[in-house]
Protein backbone atom coordinates (compact mmCIF):
# COMPACT_ATOMS: atom_id res chain seq x y z
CA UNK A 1 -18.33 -2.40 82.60
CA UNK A 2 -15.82 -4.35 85.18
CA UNK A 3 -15.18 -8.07 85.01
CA UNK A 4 -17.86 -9.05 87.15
CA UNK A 5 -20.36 -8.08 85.20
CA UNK A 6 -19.26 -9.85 81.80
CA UNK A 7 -21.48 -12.45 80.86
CA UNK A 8 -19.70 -15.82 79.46
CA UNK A 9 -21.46 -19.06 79.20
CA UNK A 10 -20.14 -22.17 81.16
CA UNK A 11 -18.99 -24.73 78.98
CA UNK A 12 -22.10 -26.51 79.61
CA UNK A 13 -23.97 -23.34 78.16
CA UNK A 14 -25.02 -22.59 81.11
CA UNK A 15 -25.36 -18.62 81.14
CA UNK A 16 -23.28 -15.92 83.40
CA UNK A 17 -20.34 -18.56 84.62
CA UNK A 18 -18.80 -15.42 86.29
CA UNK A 19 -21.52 -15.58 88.67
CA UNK A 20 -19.80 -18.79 90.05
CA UNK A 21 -16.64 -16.22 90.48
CA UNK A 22 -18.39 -13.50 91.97
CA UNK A 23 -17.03 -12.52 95.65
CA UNK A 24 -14.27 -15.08 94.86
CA UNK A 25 -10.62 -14.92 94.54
CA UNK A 26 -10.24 -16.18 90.65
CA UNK A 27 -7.88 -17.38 88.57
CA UNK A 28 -8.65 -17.10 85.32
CA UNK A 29 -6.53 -19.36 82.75
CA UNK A 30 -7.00 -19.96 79.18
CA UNK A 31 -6.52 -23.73 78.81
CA UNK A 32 -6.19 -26.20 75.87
CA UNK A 33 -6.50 -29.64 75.98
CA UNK A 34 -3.31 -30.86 73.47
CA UNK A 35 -0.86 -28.63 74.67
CA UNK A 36 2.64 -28.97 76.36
CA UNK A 37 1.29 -27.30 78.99
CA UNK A 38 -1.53 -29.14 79.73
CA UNK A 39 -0.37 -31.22 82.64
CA UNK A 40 -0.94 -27.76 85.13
CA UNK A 41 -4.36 -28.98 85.43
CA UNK A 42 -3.42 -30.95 88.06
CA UNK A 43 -1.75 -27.81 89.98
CA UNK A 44 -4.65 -25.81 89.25
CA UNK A 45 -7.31 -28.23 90.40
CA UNK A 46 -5.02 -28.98 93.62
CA UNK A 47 -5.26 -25.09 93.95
CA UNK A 48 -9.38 -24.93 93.51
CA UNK A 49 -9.35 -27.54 96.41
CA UNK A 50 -6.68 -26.19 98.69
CA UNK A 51 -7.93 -22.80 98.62
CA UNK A 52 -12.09 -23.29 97.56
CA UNK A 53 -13.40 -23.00 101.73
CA UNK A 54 -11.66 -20.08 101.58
CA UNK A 55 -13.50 -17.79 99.26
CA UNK A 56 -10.89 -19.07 96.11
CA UNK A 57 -11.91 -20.79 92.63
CA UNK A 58 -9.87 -21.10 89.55
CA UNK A 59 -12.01 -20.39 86.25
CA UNK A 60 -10.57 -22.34 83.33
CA UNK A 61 -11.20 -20.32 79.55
CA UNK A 62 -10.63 -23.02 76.55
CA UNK A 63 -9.02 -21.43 73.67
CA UNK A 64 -8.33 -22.85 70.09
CA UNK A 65 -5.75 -19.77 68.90
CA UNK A 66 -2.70 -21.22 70.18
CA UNK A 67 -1.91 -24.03 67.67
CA UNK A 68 -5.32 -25.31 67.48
CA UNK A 69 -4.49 -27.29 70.63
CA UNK A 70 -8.29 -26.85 71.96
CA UNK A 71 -10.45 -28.37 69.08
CA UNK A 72 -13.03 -30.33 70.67
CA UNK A 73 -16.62 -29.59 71.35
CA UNK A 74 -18.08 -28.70 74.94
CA UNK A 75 -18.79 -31.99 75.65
CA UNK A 76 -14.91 -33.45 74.64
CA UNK A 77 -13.29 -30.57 76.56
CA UNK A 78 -15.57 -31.39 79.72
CA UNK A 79 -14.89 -34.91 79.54
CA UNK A 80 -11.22 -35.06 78.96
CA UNK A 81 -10.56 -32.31 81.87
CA UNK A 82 -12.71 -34.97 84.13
CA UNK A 83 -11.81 -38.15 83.14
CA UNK A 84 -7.84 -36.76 82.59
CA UNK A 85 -7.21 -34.10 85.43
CA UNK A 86 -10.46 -34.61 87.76
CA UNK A 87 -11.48 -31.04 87.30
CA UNK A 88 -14.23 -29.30 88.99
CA UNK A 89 -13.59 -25.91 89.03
CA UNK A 90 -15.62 -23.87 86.42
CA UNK A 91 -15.28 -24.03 82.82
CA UNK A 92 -15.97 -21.19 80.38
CA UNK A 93 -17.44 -22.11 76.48
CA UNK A 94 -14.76 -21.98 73.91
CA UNK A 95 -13.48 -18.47 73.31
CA UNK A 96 -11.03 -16.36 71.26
CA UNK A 97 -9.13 -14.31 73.76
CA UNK A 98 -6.61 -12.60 71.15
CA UNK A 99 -7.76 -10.89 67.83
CA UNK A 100 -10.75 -8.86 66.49
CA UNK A 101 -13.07 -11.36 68.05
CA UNK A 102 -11.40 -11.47 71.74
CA UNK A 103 -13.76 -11.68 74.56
CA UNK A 104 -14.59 -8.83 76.58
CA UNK A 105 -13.23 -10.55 79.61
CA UNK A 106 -10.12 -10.67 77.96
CA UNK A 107 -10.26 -6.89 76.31
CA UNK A 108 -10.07 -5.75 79.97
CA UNK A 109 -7.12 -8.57 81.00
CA UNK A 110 -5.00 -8.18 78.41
CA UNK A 111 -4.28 -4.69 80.00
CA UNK A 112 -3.00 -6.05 82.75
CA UNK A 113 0.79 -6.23 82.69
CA UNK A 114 2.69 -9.16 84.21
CA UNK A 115 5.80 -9.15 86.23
CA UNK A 116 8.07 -8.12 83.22
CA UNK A 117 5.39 -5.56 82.13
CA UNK A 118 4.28 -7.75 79.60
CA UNK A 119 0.98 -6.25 78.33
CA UNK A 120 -1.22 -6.97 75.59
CA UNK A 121 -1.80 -10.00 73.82
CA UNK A 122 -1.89 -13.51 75.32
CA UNK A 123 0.95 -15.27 74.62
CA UNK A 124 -0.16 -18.64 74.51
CA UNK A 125 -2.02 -21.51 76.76
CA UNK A 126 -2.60 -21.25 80.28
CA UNK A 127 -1.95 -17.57 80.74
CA UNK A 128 -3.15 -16.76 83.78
CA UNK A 129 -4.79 -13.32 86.01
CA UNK A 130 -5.95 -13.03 89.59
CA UNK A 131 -8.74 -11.43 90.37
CA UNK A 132 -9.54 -9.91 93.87
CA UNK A 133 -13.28 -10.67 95.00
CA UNK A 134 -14.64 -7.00 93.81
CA UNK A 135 -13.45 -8.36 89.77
CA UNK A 136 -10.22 -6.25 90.12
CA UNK A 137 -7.21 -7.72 88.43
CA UNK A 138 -4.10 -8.13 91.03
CA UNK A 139 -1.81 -10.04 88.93
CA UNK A 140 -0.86 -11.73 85.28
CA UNK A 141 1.47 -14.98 85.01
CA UNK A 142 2.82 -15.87 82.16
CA UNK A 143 2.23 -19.21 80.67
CA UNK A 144 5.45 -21.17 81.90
CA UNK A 145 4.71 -19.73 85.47
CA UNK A 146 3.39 -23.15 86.92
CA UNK A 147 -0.30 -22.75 89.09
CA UNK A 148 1.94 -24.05 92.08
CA UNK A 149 4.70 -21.66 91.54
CA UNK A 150 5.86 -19.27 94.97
CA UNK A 151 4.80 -16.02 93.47
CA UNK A 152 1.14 -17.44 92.51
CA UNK A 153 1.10 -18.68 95.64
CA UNK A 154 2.13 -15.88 97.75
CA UNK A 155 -0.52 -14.19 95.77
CA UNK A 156 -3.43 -15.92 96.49
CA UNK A 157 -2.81 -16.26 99.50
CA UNK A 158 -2.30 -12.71 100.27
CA UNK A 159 -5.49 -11.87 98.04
CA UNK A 160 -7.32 -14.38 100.64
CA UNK A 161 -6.35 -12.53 103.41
């Protein structure tokens, strides 16, 4: 099975979120709410809008593993990353992407190395992979590697065409 045809819930519970993603350039990032990090909402919704007429979307995966700094429910998550960072790109449910009960999105991600040739595990919040539009994985970014950063950006764009 490739990453398109995963199935994951929108936070909303809405089934098959990836279908929002499909023929898309995506960026998928595990996000937390409480988290240092936190503030690159703002670069990643500014990317969803530069890029979104183009064929580009950025799919945001809460995750509690990372110091517990995703707790809420759906419904807190949604309305924080509103009322807070005026997202509207899609939102996953709640999942574990490390661990025996990772994902299956993130079984196949994780095998992705980054620009080190860092494989494996997620490191922590707001890791983040490219996908082409046919599901294929083009790049990782580590978590400090901001949404606005050169190298994302020469990335997506290229992956845009």
């Amino acid at each position: 099975m490739g990453i398109p045809e995963i199935s994951i819930n929108a936070l909303d519970g809405t089934p098959d979120v990836m279908s929002e993603t499909h023929r898309r350039v995506t960026l998928v990032v595990n996000v937390a709410s409480r988290c240092g990090l936190t503030p690159q909402y703002t670069q990643l919704e500014e990317l969803h809008e530069r890029f979104s007429e183009k064929g580009f979307t950025v799919l945001g995966v809460p995750c509690n593993q990372f110091g517990e700094q995703e707790p809420g429910s759906a419904e807190e998550i949604a309305e924080f990353c509103s009322a807070t960072y005026g997202v509207t790109f899609p939102m996953t449910e709640k999942v574990d992407v490390n661990g025996e009960g990772r994902h299956e999105l993130y079984q196949l991600l994780v095998e992705t190395p980054d620009a080190e040739g860092h494989t494996g595990d997620i490191r922590w919040n707001f890791e983040k992979f490219l996908l082409a539009r046919d599901g294929s994985v083009l790049a990782r970014f580590d978590p400090m590697t901001a949404p606005d950063d050169p190298a994302v950006l020469k990335a997506i764009e290229s992956a845009l065409g």
